[in-house]
N, C-alpha and C. Protein backbone atom coordinates (compact mmCIF):
# COMPACT_ATOMS: atom_id res chain seq x y z
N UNK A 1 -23.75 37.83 -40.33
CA UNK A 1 -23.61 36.51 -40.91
C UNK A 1 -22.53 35.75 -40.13
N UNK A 2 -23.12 34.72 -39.74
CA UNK A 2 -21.71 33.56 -38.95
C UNK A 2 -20.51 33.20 -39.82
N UNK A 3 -19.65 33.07 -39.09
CA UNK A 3 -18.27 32.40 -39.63
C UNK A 3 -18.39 31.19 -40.42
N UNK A 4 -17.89 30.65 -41.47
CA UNK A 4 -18.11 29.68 -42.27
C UNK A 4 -17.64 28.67 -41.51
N UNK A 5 -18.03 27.40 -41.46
CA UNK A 5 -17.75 26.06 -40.66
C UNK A 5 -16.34 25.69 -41.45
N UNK A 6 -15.49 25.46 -40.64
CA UNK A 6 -14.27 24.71 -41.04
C UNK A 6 -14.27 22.79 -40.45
N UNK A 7 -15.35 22.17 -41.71
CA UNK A 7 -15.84 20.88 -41.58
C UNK A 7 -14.22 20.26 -41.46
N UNK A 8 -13.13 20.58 -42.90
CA UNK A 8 -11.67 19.58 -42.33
C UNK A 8 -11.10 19.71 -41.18
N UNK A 9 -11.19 20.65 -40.71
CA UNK A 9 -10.87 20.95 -39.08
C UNK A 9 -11.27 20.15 -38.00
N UNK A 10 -12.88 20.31 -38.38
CA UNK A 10 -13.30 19.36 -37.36
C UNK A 10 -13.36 17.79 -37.63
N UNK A 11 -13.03 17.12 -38.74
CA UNK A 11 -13.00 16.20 -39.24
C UNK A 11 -11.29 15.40 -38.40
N UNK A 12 -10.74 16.38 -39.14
CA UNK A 12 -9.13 16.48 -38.30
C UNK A 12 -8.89 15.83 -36.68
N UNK A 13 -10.02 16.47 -35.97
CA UNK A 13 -10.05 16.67 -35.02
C UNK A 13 -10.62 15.49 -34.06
N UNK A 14 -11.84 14.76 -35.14
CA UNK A 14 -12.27 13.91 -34.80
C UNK A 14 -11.33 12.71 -34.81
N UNK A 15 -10.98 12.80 -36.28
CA UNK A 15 -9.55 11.58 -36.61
C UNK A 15 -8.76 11.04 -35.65
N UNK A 16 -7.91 12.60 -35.05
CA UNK A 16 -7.01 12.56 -34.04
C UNK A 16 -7.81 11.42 -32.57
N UNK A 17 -8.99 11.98 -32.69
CA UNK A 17 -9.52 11.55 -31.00
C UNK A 17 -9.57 10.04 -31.51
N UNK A 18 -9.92 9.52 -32.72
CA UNK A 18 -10.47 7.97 -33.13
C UNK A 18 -9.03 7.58 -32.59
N UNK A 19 -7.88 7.85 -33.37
CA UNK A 19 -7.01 7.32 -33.44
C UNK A 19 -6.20 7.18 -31.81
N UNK A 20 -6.22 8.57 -31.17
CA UNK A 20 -5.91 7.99 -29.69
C UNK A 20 -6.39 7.09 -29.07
N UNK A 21 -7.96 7.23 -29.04
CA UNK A 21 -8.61 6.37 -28.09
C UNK A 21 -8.19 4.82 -28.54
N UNK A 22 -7.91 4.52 -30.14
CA UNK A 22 -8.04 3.23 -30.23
C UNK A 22 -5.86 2.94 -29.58
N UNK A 23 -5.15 3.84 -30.18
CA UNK A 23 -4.16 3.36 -29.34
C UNK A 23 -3.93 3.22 -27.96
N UNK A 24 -5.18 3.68 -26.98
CA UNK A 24 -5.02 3.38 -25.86
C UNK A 24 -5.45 2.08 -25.67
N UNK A 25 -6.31 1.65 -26.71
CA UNK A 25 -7.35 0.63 -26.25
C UNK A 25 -6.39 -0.47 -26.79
N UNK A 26 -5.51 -0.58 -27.49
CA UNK A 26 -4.39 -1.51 -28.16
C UNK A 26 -3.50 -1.53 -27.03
N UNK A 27 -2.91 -0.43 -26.10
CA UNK A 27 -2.03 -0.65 -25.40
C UNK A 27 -2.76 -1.32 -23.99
N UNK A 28 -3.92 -1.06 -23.53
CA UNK A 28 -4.47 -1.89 -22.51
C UNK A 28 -4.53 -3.12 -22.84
N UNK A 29 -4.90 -3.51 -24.17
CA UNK A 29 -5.44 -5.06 -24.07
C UNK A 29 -3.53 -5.78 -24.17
N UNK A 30 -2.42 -5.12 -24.67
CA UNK A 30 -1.42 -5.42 -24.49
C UNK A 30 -0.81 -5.46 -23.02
N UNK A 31 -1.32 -4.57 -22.26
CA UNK A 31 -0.98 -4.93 -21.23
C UNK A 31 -1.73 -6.00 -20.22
N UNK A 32 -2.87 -6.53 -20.37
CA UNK A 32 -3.68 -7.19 -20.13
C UNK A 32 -2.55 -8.91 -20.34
N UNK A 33 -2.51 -9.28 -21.87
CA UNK A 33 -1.93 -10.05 -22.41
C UNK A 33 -0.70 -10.28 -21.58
N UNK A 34 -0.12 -9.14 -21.52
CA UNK A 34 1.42 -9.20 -20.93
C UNK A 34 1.21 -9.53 -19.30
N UNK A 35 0.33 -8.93 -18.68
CA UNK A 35 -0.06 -9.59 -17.14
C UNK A 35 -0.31 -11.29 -17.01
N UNK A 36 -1.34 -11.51 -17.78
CA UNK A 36 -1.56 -12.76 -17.65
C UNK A 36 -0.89 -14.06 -18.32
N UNK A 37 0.23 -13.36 -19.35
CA UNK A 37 1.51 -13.98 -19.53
C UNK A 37 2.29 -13.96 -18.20
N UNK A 38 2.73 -12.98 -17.57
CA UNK A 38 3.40 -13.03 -16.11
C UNK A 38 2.63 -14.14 -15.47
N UNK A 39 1.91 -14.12 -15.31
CA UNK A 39 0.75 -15.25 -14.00
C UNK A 39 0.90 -16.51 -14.47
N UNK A 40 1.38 -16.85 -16.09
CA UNK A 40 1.43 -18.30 -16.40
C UNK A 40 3.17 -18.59 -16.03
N UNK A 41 3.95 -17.02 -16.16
CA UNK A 41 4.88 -17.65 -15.80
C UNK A 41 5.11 -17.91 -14.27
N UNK A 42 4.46 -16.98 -13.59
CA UNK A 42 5.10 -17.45 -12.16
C UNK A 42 4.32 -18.92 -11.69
N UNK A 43 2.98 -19.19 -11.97
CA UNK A 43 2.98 -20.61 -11.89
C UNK A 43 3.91 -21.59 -12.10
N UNK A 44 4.06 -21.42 -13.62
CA UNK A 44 5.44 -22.68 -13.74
C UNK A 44 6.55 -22.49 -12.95
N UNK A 45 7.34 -21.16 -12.37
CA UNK A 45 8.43 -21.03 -11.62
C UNK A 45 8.23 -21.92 -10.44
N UNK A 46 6.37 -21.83 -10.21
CA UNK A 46 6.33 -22.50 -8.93
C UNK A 46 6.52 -24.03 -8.92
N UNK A 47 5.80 -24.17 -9.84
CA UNK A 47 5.96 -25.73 -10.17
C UNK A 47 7.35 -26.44 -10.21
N UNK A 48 8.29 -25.48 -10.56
CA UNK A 48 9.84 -26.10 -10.88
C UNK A 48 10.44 -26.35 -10.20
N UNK A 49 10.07 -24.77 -8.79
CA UNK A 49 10.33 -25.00 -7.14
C UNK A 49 9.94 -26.04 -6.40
N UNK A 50 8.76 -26.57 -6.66
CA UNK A 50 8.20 -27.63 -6.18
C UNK A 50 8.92 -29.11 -6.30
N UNK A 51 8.99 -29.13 -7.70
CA UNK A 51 9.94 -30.33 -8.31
C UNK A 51 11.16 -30.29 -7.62
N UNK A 52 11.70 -29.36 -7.62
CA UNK A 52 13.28 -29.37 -6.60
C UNK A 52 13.09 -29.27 -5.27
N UNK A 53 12.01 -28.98 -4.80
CA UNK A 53 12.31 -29.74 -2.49
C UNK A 53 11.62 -30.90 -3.19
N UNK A 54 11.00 -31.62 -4.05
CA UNK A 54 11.02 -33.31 -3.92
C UNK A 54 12.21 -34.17 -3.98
């Protein structure tokens, strides 16, 4: 006779993987955000540079 299934185990197990994958997927789109925050700022730096050799 087989070993009895330990369903909270694997339930456990699944949890864990939901929950990583979605904190990876929170920290990419944060870093995403945070890049293309950088790119709006170095535009304006440029723009300011610009304003000062006029």
């Amino acid at each position: 006779m087989p070993p009895k299934r330990n369903y909270k185990f694997e339930k456990r197990q699944k949890d864990l993987a939901k929950k990583k994958k979605k904190e990876e997927k929170m920290q990419r789109k944060q870093e995403r955000k945070q890049d293309t925050f950088d790119e709006g700022d170095d535009s304006a730096v440029d723009q300011e540079d610009q304003s000062e050799e006029s």
